[in-house]
N, C-alpha and C. Protein backbone atom coordinates (compact mmCIF):
# COMPACT_ATOMS: atom_id res chain seq x y z
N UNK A 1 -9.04 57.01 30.05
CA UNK A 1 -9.99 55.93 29.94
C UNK A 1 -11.02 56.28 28.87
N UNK A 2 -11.57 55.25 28.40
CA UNK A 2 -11.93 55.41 27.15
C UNK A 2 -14.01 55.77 27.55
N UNK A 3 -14.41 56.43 26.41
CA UNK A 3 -15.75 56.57 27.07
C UNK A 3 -16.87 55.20 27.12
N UNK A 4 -17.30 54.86 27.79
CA UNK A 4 -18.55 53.97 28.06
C UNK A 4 -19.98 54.25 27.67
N UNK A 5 -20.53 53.41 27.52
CA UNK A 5 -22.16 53.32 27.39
C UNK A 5 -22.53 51.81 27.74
N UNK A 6 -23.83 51.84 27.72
CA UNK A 6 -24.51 50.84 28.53
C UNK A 6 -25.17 50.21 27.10
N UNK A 7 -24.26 48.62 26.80
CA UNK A 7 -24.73 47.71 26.01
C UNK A 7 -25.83 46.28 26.69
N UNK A 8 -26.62 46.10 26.27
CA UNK A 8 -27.50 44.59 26.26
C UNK A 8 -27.58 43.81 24.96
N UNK A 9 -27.25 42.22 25.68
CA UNK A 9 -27.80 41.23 24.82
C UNK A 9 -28.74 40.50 24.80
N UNK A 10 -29.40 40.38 24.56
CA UNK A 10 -30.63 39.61 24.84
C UNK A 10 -31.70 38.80 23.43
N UNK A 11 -32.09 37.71 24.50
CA UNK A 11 -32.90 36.63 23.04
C UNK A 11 -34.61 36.67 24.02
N UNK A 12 -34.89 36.00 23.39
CA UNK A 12 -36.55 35.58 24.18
C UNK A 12 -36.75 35.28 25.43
N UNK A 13 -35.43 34.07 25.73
CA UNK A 13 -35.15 33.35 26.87
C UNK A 13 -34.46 34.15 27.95
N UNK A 14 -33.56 34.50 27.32
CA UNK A 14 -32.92 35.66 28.68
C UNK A 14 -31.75 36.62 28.33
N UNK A 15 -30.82 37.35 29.14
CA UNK A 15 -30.30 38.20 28.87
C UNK A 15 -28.42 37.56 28.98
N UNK A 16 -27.94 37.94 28.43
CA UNK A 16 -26.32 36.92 27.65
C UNK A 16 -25.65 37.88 28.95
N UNK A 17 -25.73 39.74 28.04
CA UNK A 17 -25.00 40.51 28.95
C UNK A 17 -25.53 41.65 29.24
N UNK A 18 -25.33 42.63 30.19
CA UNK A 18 -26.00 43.62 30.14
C UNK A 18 -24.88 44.76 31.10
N UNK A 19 -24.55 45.22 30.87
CA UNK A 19 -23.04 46.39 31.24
C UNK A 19 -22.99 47.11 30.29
N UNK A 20 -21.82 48.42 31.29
CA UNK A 20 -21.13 48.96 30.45
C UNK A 20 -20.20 48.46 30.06
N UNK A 21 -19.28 49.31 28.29
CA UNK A 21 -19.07 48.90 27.48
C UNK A 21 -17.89 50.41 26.65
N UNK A 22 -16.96 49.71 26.08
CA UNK A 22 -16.50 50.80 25.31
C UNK A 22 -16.77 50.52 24.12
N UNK A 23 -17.07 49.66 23.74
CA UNK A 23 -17.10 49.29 22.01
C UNK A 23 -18.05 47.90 21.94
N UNK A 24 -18.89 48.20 20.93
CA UNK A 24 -19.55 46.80 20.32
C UNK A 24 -19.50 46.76 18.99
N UNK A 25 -19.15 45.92 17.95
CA UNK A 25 -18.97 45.45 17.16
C UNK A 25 -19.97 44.20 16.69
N UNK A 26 -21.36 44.63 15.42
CA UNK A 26 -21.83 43.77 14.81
C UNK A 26 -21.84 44.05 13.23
N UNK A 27 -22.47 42.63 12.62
CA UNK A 27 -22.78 42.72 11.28
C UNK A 27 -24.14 43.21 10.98
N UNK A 28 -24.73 44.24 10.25
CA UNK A 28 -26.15 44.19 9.88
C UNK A 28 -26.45 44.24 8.49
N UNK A 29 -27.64 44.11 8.38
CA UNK A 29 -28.04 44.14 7.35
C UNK A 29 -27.33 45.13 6.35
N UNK A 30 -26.68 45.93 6.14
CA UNK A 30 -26.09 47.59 5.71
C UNK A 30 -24.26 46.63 5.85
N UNK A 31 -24.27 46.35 6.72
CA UNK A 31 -22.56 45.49 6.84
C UNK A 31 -22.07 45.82 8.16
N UNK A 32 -20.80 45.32 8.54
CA UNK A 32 -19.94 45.39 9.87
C UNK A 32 -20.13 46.99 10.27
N UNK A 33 -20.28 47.23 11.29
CA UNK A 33 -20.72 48.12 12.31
C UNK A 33 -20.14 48.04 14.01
N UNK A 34 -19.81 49.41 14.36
CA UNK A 34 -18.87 49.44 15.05
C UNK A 34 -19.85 50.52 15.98
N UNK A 35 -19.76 50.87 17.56
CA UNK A 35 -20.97 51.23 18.08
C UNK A 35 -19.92 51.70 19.69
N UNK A 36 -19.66 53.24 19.14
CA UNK A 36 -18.98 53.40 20.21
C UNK A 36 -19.65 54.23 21.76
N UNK A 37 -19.25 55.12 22.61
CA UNK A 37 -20.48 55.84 23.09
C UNK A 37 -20.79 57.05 22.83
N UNK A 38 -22.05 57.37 22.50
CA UNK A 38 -22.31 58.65 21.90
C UNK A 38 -22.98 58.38 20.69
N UNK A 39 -23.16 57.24 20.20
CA UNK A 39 -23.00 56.79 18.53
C UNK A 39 -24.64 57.86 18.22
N UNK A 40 -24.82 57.74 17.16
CA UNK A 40 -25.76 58.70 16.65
C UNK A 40 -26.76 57.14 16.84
N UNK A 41 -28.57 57.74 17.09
CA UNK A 41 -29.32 56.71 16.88
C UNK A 41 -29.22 55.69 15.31
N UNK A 42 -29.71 54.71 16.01
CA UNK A 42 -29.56 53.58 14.87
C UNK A 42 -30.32 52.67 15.48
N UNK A 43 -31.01 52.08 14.15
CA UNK A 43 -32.24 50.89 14.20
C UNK A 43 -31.71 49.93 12.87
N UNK A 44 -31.28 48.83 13.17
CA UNK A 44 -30.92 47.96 11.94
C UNK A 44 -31.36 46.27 12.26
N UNK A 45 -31.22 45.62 11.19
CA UNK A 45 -31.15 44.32 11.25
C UNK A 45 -29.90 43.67 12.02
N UNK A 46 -29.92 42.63 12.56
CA UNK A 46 -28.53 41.73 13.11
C UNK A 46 -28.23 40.94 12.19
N UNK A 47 -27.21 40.30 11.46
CA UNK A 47 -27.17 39.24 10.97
C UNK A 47 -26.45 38.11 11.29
N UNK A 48 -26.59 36.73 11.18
CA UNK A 48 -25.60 35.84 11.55
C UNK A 48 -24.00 36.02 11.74
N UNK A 49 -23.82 36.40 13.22
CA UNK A 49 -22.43 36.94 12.71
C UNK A 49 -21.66 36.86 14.17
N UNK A 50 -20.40 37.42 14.48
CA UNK A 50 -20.00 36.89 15.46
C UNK A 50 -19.81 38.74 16.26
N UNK A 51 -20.44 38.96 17.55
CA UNK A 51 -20.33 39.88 18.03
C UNK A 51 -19.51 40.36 19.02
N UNK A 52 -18.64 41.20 18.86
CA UNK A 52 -17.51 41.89 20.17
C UNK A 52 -17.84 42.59 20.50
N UNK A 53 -17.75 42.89 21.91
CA UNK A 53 -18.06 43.34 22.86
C UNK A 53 -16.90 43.93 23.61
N UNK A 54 -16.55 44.81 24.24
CA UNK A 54 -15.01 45.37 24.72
C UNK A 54 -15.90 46.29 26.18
N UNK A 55 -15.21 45.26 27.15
CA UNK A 55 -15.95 46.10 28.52
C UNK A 55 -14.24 46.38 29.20
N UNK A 56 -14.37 47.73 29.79
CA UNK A 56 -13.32 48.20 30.48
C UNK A 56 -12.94 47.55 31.24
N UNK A 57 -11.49 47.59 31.64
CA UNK A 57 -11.20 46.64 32.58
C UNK A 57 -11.06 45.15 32.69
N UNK A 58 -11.78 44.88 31.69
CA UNK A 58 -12.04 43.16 31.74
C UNK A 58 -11.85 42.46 30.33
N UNK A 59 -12.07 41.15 30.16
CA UNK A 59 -11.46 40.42 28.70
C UNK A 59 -12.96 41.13 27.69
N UNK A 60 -12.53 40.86 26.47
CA UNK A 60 -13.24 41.31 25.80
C UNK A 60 -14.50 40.46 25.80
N UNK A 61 -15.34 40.67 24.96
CA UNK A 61 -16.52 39.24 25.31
C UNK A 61 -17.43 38.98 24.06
N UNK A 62 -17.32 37.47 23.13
CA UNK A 62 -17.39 37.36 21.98
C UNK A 62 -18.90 36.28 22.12
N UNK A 63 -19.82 37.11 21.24
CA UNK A 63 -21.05 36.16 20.92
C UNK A 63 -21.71 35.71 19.56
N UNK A 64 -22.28 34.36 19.19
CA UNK A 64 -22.52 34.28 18.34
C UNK A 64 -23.77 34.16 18.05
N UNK A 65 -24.29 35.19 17.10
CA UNK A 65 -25.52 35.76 17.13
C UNK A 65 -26.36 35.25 15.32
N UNK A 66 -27.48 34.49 15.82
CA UNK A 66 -27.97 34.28 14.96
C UNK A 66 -29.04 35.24 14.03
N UNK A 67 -29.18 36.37 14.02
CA UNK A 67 -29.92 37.55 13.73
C UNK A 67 -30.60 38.10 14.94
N UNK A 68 -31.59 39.07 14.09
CA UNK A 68 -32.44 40.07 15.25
C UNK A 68 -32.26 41.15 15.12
N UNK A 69 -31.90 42.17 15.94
CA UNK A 69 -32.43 43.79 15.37
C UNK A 69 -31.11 44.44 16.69
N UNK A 70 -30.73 45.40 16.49
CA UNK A 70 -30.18 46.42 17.20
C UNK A 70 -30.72 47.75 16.93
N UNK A 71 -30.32 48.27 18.13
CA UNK A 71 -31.08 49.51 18.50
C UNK A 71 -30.12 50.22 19.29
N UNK A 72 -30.25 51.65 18.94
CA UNK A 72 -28.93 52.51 19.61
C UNK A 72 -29.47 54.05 20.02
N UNK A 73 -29.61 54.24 21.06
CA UNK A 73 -30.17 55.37 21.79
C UNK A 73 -29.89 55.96 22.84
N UNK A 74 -29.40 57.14 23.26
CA UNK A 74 -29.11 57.22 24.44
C UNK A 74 -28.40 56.81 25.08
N UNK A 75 -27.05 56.64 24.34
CA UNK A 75 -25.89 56.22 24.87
C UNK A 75 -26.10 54.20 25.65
N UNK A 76 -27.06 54.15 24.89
CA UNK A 76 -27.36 52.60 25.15
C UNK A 76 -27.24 51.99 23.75
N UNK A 77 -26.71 50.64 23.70
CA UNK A 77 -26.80 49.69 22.75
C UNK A 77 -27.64 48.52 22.69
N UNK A 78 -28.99 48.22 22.41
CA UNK A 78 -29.63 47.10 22.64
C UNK A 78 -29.51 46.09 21.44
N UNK A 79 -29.06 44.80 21.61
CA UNK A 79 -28.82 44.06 20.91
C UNK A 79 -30.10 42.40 21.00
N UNK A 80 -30.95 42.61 20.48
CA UNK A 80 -31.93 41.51 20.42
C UNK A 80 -31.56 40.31 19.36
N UNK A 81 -31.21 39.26 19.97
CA UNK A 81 -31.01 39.07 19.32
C UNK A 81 -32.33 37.31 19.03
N UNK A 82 -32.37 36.74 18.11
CA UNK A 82 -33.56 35.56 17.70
C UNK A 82 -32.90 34.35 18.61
N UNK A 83 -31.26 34.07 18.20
CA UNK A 83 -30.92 33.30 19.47
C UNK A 83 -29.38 33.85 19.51
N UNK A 84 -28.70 33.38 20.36
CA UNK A 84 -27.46 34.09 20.88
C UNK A 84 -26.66 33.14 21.78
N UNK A 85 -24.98 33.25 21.45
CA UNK A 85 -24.32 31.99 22.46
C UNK A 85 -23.32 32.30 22.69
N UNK A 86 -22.72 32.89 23.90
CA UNK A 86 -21.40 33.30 24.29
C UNK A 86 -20.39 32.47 23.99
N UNK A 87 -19.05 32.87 23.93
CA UNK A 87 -18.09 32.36 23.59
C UNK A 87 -17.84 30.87 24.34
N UNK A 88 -18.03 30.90 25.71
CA UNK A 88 -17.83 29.79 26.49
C UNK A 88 -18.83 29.05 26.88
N UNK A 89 -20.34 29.04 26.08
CA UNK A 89 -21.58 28.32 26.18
C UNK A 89 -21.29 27.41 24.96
N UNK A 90 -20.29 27.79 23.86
CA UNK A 90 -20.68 26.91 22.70
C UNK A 90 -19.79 25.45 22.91
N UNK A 91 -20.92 24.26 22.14
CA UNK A 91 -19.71 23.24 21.73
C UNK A 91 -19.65 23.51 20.71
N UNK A 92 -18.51 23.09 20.48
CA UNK A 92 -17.43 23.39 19.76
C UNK A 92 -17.52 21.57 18.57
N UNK A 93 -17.60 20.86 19.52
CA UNK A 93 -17.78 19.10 18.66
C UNK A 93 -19.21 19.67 18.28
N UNK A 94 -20.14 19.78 18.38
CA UNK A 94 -21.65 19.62 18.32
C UNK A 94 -21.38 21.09 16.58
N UNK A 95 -20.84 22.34 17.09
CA UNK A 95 -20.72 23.21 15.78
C UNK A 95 -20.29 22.65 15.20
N UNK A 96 -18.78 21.78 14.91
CA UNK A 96 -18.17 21.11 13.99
C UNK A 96 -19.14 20.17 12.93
N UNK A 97 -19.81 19.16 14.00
CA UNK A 97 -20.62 18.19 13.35
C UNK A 97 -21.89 19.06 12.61
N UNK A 98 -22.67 20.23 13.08
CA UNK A 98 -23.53 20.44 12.35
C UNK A 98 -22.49 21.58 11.29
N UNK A 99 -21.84 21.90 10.97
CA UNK A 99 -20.84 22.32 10.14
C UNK A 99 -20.98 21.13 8.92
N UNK A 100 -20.22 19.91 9.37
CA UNK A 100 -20.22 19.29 8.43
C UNK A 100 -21.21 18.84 7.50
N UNK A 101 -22.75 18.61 8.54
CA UNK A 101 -23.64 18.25 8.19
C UNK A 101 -24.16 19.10 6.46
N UNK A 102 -24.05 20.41 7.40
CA UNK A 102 -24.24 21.62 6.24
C UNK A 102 -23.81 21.24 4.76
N UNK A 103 -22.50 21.07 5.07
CA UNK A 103 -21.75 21.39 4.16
C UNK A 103 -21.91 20.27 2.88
N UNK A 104 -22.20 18.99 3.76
CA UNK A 104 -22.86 17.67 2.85
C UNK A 104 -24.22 18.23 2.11
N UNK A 105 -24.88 18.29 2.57
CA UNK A 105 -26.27 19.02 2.59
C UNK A 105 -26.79 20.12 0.96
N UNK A 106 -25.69 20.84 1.52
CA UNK A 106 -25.26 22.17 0.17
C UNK A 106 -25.04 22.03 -0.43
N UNK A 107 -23.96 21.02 -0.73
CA UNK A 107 -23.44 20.18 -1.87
C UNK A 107 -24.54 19.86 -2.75
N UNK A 108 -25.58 19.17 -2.13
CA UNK A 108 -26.39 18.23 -3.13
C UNK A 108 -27.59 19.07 -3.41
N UNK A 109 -28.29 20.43 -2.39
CA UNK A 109 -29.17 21.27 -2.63
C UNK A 109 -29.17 22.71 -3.06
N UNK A 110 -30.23 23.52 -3.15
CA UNK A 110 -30.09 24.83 -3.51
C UNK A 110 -30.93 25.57 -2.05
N UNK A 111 -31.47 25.14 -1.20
CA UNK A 111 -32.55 25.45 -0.10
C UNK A 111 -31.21 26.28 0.81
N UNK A 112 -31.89 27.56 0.54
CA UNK A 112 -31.02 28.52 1.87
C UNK A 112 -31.12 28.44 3.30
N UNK A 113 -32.14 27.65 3.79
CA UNK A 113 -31.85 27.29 5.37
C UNK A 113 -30.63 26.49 5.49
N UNK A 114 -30.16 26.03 4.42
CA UNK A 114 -28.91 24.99 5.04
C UNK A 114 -27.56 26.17 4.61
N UNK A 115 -27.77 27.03 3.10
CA UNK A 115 -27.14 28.04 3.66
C UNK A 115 -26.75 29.14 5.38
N UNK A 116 -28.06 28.79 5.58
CA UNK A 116 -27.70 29.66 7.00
C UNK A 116 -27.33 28.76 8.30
N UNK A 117 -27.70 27.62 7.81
CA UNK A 117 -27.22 26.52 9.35
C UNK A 117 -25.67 26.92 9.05
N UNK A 118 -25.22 26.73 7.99
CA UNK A 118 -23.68 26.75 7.65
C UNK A 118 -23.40 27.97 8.18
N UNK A 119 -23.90 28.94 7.61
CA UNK A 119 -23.28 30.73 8.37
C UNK A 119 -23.44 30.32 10.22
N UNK A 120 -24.26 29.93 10.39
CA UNK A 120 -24.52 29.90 12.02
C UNK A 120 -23.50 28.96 12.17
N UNK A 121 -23.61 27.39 12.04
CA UNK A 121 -22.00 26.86 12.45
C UNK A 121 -20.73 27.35 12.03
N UNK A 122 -20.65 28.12 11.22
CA UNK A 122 -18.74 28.99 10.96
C UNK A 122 -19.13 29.98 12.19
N UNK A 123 -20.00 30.64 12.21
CA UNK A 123 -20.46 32.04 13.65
C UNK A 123 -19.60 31.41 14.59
N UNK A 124 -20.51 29.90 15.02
CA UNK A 124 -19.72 29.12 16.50
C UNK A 124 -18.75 28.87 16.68
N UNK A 125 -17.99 28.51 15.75
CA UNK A 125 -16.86 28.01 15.49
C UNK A 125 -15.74 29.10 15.68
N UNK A 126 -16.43 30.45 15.01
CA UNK A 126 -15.12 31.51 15.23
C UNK A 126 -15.45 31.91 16.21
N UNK A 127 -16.59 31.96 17.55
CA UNK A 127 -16.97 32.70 18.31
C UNK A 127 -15.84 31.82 19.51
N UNK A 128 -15.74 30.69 19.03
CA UNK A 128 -14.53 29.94 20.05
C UNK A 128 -13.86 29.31 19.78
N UNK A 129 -13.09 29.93 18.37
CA UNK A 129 -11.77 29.89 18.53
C UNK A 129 -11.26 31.26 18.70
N UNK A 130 -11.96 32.46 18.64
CA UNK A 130 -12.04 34.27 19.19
C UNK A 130 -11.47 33.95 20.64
N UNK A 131 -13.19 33.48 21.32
CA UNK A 131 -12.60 33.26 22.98
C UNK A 131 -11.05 32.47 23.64
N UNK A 132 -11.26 31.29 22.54
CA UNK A 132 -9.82 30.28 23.04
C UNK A 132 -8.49 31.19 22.79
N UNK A 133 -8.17 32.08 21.94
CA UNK A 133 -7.61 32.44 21.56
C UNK A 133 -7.30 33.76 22.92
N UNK A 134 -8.13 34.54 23.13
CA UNK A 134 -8.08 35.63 24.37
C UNK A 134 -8.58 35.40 25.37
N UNK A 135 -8.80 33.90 26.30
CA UNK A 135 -8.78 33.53 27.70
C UNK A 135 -7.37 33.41 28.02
């Protein structure tokens, strides 16, 4: 069996997950990052990105994370994130439509918030078709 540590997710509002864990998988600021147990400390940025999670025993567990900070200590993984949406909280019609919205949007501007609405609706979108794919 593979070794464990004790991962959290968490936004302002409340906590997504909080267990042990064999593996977490995010993007940061530095790039894709992989967070096994034991990992050496680490303090980084989160970025819009889609996060795995691998708990023993059970399905894996995929979130889509709109930034925030991780933190790695003590055989713990804390993942803060600004906002955050499990695989089976997202719609899926509602990402599509603000997807599209984006994408009209970009077309005609240069303003990077609609760059990042777009990174955040592709996040949702792969965060469940990830889950649909491994339920």
């Amino acid at each position: 069996m593979a070794a464990t540590m004790h991962a959290e997710l968490l936004t302002p509002e409340r906590s997504l997950f909080s267990g042990d864990v064999t593996y977490v998988m995010a993007r940061t600021g530095d790039g894709d990052i992989a967070f096994l147990a034991n990992h050496a400390p680490f303090i980084g940025t989160l970025e819009i990105c889609v996060v795995k999670i691998e708990r023993p025993g059970e399905a894996d567990l995929f979130a889509a994370v709109h930034g925030g900070f991780v933190h790695v200590a003590k055989n713990r993984v804390t993942l803060l994130a600004d906002v955050a949406e499990l695989a089976n909280e997202i719609d899926v019609a509602r990402a599509r439509l603000a997807m599209e919205r984006a994408e009209q949007v970009l077309a005609h501007a240069t303003d990077t918030s609609v760059e990042a609405a777009l990174r955040r609706a592709h996040v949702r979108l792969a965060v469940s078709e990830t889950f649909t794919r491994h339920s």
